[in-house]
C-alpha atoms as a PDB file:
ATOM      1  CA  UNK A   1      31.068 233.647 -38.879  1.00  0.00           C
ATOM      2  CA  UNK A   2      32.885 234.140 -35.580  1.00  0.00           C
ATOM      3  CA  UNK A   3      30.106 236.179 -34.453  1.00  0.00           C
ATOM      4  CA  UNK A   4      27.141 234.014 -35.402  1.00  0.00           C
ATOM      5  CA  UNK A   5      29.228 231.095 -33.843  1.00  0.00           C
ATOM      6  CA  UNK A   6      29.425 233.537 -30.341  1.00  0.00           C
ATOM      7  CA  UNK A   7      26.018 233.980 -30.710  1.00  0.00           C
ATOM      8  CA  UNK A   8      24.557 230.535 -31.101  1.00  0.00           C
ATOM      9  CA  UNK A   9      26.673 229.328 -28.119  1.00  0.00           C
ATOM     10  CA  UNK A  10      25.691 232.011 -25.852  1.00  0.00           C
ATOM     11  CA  UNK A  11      21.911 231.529 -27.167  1.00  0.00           C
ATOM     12  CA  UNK A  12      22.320 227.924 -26.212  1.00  0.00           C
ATOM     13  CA  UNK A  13      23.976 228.653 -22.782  1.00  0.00           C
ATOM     14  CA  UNK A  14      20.863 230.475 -21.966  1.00  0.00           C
ATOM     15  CA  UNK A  15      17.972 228.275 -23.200  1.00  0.00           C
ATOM     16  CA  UNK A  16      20.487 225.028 -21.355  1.00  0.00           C
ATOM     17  CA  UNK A  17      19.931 227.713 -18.183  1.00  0.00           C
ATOM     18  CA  UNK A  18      16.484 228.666 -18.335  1.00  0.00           C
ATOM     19  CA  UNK A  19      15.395 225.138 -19.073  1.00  0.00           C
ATOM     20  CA  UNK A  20      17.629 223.316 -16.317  1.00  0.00           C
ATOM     21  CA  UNK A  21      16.900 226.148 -13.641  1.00  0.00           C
ATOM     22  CA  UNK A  22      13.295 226.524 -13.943  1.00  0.00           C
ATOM     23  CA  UNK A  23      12.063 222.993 -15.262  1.00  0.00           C
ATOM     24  CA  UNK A  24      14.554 220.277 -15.279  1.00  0.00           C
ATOM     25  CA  UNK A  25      15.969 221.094 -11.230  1.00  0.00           C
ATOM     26  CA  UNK A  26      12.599 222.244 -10.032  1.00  0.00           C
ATOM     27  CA  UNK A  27      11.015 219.013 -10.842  1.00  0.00           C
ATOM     28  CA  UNK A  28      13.923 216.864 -10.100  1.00  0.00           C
ATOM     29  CA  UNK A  29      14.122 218.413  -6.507  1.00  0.00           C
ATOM     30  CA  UNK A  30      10.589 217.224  -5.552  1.00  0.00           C
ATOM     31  CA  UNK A  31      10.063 214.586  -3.570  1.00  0.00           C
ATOM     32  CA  UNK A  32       6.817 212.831  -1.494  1.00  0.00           C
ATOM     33  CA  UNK A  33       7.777 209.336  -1.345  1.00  0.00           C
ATOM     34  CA  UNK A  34       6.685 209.502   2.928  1.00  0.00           C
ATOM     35  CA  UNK A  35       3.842 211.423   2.280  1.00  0.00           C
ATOM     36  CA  UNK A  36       2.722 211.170  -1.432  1.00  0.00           C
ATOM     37  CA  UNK A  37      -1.154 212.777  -0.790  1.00  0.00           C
ATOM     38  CA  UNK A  38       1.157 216.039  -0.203  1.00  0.00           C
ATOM     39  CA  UNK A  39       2.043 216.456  -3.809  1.00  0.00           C
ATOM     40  CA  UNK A  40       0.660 219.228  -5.172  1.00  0.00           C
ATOM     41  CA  UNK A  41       0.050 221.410  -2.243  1.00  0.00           C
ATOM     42  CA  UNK A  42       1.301 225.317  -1.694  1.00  0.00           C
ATOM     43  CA  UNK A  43       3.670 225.181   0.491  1.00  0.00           C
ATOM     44  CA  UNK A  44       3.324 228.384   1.963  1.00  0.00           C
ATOM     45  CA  UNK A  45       1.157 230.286   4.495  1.00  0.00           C
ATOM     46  CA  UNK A  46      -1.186 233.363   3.256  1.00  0.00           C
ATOM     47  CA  UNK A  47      -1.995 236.671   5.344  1.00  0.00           C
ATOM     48  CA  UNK A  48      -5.578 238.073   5.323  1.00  0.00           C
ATOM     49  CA  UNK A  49      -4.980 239.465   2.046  1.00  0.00           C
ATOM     50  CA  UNK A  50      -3.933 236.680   0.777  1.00  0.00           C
ATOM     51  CA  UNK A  51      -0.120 237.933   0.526  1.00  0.00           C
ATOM     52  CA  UNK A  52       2.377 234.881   0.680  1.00  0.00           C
ATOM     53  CA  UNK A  53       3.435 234.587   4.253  1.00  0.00           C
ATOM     54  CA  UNK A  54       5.787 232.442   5.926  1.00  0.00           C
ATOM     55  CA  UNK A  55       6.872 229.161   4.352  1.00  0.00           C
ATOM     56  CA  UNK A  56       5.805 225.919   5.579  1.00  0.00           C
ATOM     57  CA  UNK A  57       8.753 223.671   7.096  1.00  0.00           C
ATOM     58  CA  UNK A  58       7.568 221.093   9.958  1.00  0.00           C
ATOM     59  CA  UNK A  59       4.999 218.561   9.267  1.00  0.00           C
ATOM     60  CA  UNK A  60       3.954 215.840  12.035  1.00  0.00           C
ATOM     61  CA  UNK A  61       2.081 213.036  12.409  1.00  0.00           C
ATOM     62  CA  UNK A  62      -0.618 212.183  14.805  1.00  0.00           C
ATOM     63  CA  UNK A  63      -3.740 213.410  16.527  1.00  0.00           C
ATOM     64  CA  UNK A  64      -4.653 216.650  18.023  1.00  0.00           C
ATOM     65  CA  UNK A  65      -3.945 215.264  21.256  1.00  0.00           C
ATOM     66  CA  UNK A  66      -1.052 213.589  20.687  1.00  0.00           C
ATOM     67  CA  UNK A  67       0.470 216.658  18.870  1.00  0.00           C
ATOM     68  CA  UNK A  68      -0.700 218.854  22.170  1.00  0.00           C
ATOM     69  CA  UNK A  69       1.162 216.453  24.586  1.00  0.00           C
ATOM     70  CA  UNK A  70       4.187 216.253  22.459  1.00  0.00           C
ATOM     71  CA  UNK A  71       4.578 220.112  22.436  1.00  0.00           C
ATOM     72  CA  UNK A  72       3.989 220.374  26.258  1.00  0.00           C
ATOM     73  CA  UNK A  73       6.940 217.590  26.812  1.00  0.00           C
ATOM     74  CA  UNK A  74       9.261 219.527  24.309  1.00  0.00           C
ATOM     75  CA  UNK A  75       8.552 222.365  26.479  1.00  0.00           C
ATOM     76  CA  UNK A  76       6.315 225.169  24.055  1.00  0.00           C
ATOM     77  CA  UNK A  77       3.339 226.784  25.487  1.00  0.00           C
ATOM     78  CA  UNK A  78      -0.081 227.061  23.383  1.00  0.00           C
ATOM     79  CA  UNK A  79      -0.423 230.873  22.056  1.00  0.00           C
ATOM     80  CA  UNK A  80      -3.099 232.583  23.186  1.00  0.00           C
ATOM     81  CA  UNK A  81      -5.638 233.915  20.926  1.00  0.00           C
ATOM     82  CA  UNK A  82      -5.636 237.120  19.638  1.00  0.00           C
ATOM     83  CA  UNK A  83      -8.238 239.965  21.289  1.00  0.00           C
ATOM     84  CA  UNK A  84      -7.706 243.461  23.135  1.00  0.00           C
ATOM     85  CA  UNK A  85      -6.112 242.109  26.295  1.00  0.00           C
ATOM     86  CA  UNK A  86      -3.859 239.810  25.266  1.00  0.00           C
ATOM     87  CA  UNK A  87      -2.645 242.977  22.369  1.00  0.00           C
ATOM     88  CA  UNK A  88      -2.294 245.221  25.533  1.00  0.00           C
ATOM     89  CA  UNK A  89      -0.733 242.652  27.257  1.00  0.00           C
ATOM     90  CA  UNK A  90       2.019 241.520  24.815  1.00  0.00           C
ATOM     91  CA  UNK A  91       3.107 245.631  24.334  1.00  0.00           C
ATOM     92  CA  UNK A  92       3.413 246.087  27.924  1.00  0.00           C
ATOM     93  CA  UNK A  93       5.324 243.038  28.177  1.00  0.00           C
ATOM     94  CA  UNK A  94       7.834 244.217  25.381  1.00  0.00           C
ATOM     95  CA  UNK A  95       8.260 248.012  26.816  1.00  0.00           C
ATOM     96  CA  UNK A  96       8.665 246.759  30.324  1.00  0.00           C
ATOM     97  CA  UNK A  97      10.096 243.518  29.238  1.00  0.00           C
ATOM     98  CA  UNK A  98       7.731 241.406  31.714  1.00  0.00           C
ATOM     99  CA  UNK A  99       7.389 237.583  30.572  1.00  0.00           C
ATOM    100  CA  UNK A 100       4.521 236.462  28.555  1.00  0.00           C
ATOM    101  CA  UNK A 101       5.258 233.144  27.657  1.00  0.00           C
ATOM    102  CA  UNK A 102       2.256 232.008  26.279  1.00  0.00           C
ATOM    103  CA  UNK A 103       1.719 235.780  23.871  1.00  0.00           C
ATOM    104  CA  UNK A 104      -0.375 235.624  21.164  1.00  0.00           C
ATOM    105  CA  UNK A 105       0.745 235.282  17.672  1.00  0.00           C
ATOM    106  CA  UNK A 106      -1.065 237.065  14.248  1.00  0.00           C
ATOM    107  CA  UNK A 107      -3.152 234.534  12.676  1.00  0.00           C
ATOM    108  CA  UNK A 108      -1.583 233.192   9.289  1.00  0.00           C
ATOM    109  CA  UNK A 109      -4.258 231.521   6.362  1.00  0.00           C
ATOM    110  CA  UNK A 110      -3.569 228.054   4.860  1.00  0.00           C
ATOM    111  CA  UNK A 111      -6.254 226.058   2.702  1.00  0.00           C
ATOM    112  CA  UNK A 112      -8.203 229.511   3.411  1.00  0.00           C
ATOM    113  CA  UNK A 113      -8.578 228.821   7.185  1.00  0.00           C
ATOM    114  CA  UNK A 114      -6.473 229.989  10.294  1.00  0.00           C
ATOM    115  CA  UNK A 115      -3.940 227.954  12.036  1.00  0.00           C
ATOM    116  CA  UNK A 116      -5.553 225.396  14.186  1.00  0.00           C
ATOM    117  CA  UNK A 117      -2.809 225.077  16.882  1.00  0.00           C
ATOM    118  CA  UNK A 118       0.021 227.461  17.603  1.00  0.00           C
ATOM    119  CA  UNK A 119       2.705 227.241  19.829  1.00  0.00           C
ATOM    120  CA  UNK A 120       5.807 229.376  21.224  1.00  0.00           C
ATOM    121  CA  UNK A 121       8.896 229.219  22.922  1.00  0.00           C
ATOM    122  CA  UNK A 122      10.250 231.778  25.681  1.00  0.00           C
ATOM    123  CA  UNK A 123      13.404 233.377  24.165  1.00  0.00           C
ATOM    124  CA  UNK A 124      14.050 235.322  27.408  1.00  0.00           C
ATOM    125  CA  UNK A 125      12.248 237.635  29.485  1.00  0.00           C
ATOM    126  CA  UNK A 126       9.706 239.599  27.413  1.00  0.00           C
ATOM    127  CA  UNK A 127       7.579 238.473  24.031  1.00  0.00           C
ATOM    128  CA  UNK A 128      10.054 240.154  21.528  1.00  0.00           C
ATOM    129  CA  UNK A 129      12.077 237.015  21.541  1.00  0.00           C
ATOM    130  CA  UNK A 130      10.692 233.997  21.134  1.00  0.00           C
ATOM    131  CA  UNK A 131      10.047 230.629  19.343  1.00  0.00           C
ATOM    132  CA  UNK A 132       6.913 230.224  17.659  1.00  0.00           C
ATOM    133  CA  UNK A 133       5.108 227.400  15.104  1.00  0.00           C
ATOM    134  CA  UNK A 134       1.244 227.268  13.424  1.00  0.00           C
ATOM    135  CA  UNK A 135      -0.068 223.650  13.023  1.00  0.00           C
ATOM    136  CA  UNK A 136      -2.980 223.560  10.398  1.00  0.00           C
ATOM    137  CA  UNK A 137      -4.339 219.870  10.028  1.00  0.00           C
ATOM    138  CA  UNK A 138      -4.085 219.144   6.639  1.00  0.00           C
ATOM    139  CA  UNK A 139      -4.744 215.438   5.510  1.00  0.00           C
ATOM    140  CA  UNK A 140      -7.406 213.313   8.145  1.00  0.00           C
ATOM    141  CA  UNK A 141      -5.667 210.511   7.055  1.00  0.00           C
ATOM    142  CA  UNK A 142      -2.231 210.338   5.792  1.00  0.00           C
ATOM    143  CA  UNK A 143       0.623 207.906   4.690  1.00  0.00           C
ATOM    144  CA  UNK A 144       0.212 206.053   8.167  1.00  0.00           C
ATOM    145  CA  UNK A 145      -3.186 206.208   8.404  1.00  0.00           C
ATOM    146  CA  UNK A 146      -3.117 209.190  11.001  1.00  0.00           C
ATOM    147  CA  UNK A 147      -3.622 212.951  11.002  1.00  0.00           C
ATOM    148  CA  UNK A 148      -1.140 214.909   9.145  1.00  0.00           C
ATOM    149  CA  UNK A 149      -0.333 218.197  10.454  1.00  0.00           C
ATOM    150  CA  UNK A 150       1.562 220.839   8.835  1.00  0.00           C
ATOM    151  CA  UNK A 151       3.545 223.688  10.357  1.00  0.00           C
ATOM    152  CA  UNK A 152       5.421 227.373   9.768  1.00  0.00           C
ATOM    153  CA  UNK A 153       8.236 227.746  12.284  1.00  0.00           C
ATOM    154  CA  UNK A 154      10.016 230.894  12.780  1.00  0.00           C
ATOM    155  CA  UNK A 155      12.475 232.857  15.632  1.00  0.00           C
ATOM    156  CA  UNK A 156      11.063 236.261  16.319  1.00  0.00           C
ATOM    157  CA  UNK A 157      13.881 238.272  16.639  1.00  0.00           C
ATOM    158  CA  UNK A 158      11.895 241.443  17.510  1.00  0.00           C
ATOM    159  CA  UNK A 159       9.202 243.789  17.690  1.00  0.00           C
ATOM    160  CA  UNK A 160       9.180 246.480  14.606  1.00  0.00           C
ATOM    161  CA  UNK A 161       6.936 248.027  11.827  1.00  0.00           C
ATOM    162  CA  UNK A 162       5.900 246.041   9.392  1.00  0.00           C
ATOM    163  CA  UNK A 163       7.447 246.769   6.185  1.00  0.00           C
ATOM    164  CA  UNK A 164       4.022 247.202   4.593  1.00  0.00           C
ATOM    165  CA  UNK A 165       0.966 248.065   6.408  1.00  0.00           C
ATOM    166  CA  UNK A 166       3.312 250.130   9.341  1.00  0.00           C
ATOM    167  CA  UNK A 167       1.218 248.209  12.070  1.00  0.00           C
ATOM    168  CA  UNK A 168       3.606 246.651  15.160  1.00  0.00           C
ATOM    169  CA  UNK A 169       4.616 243.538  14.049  1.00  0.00           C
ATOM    170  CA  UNK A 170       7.132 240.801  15.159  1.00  0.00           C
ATOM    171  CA  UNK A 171      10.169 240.467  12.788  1.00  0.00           C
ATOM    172  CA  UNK A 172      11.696 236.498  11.855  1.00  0.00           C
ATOM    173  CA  UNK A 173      15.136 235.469  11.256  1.00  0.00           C
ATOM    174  CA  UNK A 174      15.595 235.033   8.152  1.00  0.00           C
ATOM    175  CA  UNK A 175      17.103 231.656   8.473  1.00  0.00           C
ATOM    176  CA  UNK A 176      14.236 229.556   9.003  1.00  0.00           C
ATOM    177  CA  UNK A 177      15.672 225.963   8.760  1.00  0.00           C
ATOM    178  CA  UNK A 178      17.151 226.511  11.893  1.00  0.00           C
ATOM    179  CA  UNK A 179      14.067 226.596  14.121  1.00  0.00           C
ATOM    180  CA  UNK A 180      12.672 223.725  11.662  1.00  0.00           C
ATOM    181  CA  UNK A 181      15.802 222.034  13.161  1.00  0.00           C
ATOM    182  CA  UNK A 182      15.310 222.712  16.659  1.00  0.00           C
ATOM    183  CA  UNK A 183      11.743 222.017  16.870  1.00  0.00           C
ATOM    184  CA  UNK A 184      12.540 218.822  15.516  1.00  0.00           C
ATOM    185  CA  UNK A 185      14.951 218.480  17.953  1.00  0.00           C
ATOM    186  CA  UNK A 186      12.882 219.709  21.071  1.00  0.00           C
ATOM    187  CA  UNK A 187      10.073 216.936  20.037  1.00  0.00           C
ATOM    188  CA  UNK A 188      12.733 214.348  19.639  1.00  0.00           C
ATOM    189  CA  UNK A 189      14.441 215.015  22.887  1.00  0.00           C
ATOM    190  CA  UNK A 190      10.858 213.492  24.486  1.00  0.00           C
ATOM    191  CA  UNK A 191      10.878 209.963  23.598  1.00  0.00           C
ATOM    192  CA  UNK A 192       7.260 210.769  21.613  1.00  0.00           C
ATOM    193  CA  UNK A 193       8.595 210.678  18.050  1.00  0.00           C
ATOM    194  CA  UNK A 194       8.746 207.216  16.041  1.00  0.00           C
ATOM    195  CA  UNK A 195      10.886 208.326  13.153  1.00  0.00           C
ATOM    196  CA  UNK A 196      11.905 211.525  10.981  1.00  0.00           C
ATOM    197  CA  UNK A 197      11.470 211.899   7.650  1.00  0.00           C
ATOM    198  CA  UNK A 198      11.730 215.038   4.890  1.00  0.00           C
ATOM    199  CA  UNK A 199       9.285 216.057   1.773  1.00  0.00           C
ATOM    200  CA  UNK A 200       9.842 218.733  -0.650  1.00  0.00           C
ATOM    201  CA  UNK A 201       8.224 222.057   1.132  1.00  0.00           C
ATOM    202  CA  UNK A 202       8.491 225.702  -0.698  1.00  0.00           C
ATOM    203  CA  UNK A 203      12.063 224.411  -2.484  1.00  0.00           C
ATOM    204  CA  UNK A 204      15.435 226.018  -2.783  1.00  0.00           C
ATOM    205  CA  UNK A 205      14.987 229.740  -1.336  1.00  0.00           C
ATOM    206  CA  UNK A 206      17.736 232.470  -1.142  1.00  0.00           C
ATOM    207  CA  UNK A 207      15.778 235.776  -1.128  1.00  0.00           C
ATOM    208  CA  UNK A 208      11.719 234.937   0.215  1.00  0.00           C
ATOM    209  CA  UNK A 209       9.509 237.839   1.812  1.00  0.00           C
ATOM    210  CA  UNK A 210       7.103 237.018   3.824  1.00  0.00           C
ATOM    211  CA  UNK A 211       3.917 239.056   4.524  1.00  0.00           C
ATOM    212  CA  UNK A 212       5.439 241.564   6.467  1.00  0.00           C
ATOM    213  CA  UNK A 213       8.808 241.794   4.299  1.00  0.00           C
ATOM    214  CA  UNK A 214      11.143 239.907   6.202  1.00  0.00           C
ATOM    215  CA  UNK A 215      13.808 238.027   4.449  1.00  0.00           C
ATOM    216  CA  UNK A 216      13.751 234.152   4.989  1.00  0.00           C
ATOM    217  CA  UNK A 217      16.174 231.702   2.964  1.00  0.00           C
ATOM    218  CA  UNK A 218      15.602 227.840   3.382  1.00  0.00           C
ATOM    219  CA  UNK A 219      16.616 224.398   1.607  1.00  0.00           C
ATOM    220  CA  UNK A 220      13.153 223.717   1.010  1.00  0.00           C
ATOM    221  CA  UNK A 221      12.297 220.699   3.113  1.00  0.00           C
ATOM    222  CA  UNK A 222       9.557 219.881   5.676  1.00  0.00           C
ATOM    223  CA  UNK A 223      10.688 218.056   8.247  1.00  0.00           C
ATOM    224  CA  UNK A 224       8.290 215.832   9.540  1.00  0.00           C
ATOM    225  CA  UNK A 225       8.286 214.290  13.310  1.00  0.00           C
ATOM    226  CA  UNK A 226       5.503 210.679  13.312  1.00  0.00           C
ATOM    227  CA  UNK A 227       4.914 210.993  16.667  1.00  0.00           C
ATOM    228  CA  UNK A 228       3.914 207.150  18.672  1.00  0.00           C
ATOM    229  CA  UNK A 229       0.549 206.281  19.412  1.00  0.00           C
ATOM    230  CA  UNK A 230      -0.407 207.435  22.701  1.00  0.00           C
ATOM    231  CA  UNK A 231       1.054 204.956  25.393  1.00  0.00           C
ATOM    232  CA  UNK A 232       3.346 203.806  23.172  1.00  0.00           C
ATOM    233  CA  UNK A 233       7.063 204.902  23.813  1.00  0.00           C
ATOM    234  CA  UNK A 234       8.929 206.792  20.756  1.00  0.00           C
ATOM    235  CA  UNK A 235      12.685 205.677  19.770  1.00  0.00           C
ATOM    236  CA  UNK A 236      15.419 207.665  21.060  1.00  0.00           C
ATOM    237  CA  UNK A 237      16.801 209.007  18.943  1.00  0.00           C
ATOM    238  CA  UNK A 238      14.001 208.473  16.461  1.00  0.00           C
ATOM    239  CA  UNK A 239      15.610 206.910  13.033  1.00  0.00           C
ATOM    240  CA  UNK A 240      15.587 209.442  10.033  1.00  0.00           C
ATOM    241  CA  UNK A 241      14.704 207.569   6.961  1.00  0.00           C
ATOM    242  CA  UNK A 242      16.802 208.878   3.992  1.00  0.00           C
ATOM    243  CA  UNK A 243      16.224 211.025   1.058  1.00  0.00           C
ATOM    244  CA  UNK A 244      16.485 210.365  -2.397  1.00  0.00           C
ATOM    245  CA  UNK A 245      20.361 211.034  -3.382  1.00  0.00           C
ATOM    246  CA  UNK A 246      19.825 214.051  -5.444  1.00  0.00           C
ATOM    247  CA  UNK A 247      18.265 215.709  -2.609  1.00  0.00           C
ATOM    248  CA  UNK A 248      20.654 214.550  -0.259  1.00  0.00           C
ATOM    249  CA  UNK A 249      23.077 216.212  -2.614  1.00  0.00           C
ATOM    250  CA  UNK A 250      21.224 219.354  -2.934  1.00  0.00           C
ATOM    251  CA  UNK A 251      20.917 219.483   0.796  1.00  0.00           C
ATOM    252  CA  UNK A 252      24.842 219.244   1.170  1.00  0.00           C
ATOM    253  CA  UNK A 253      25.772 221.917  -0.957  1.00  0.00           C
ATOM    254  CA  UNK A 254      23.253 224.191   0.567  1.00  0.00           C
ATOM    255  CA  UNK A 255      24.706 223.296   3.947  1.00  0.00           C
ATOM    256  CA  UNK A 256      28.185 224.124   2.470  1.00  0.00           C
ATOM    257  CA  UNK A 257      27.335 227.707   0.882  1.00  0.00           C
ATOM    258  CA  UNK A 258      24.775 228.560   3.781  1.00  0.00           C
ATOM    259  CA  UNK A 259      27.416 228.200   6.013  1.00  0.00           C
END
């Protein structure tokens, strides 16, 4: 008796488990009310072979050009593209640590098609270090009735192997809400941005790979920056429009055990 009772609870436990970790909190911890035409989408780059990649984590609002300007002001330089040269020239720039601030970076797949804009940040001398984000454009018209643009940001930490192919490869931090943060920050700190607000991205991440093998853990938001019209001055600081409660919550107790 004392046995079958053991075993029913510790059945139970598990099924209570399974059920609240991979259906009840899942679903719970989604949230588009900003941005409902996101619902549904991957939230996650692709390589060439269609590995999963880096997560997605910025979003903004606006047009091309609007998104350009804003990323000038916050001080990151378009990428170049990727050829012969600009290989030869980010190598030499690493072994004789030369600056290359405007390097390219590999091309990353989302809704099957390159990134449409990428950007980077000096970290630095040489192109080991740096900042970099992909835009891809993904709605024409979104919540505001505007382009919406979503991103993968990263910190390149250095130049290595890649952990599956061997090619030369740039290697992230693993902690990729950080540079989420601080690109949020950098486009805030221009006076461009109208408001903040978060939707559910790739959700609550301890242990990701991305498509070279490099650790990345996140909360599982996209931050998203509406950037004004342009001609129109931004609010500094731009208000952040709050989350439902439960993700507030989840959000605090990540913060407390990332910490």
């Amino acid at each position: 008796m004392v046995l079958r009772r053991l075993a029913f609870t510790v059945g139970a436990t598990v099924v209570a488990w399974v059920c609240t970790a991979y259906l009840i909190l899942p679903f719970a911890l989604r949230h588009y009310e900003h941005q409902m035409a996101l619902d549904g989408f991957e939230m996650v780059t692709r390589t060439a072979d269609g590995e999963a990649g880096d997560p997605l984590n910025v979003g903004v609002v606006g047009s091309r050009g609007e998104l350009v300007t804003a990323m000038a002001a916050a001080g990151w330089t378009p990428a170049d593209p990727v050829t012969l040269r600009t290989s030869i020239e980010i190598v030499g720039s690493v072994v004789l640590d030369r600056a290359y601030r405007d390097a390219p970076v590999s091309p990353l797949f989302y809704q099957g098609r390159q990134q449409d804009l990428a950007f980077e940040k000096a970290v630095g001398r040489s192109a080991d270090r740096r900042q970099h984000v992909r835009f891809w454009n993904v709605l024409p018209v979104g919540a505001e009735g505007r382009p919406v643009w979503l991103g993968s940001a990263s910190f390149d930490v250095g130049v290595g192997l890649s952990h599956y192919t061997g090619a030369i490869t740039h290697a992230i931090s693993p902690d990729v809400d950080a540079m989420r943060d601080e690109l949020a920050a950098d486009l805030a700190s221009t006076g461009r941005v109208a408001e903040v607000y978060e939707v559910t991205g790739v959700g609550l991440t301890l242990n990701g790979r991305n498509g070279e093998g490099d650790r990345y853990y996140t909360d599982g938001e996209v931050r998203f920056s509406i950037l004004s019209v342009l001609g129109e001055p931004g609010r500094q600081p731009p208000p952040v429009l709050p989350n439902p409660p439960l993700i507030d919550l989840k959000n605090a107790m990540w913060n407390a055990a990332s910490n």
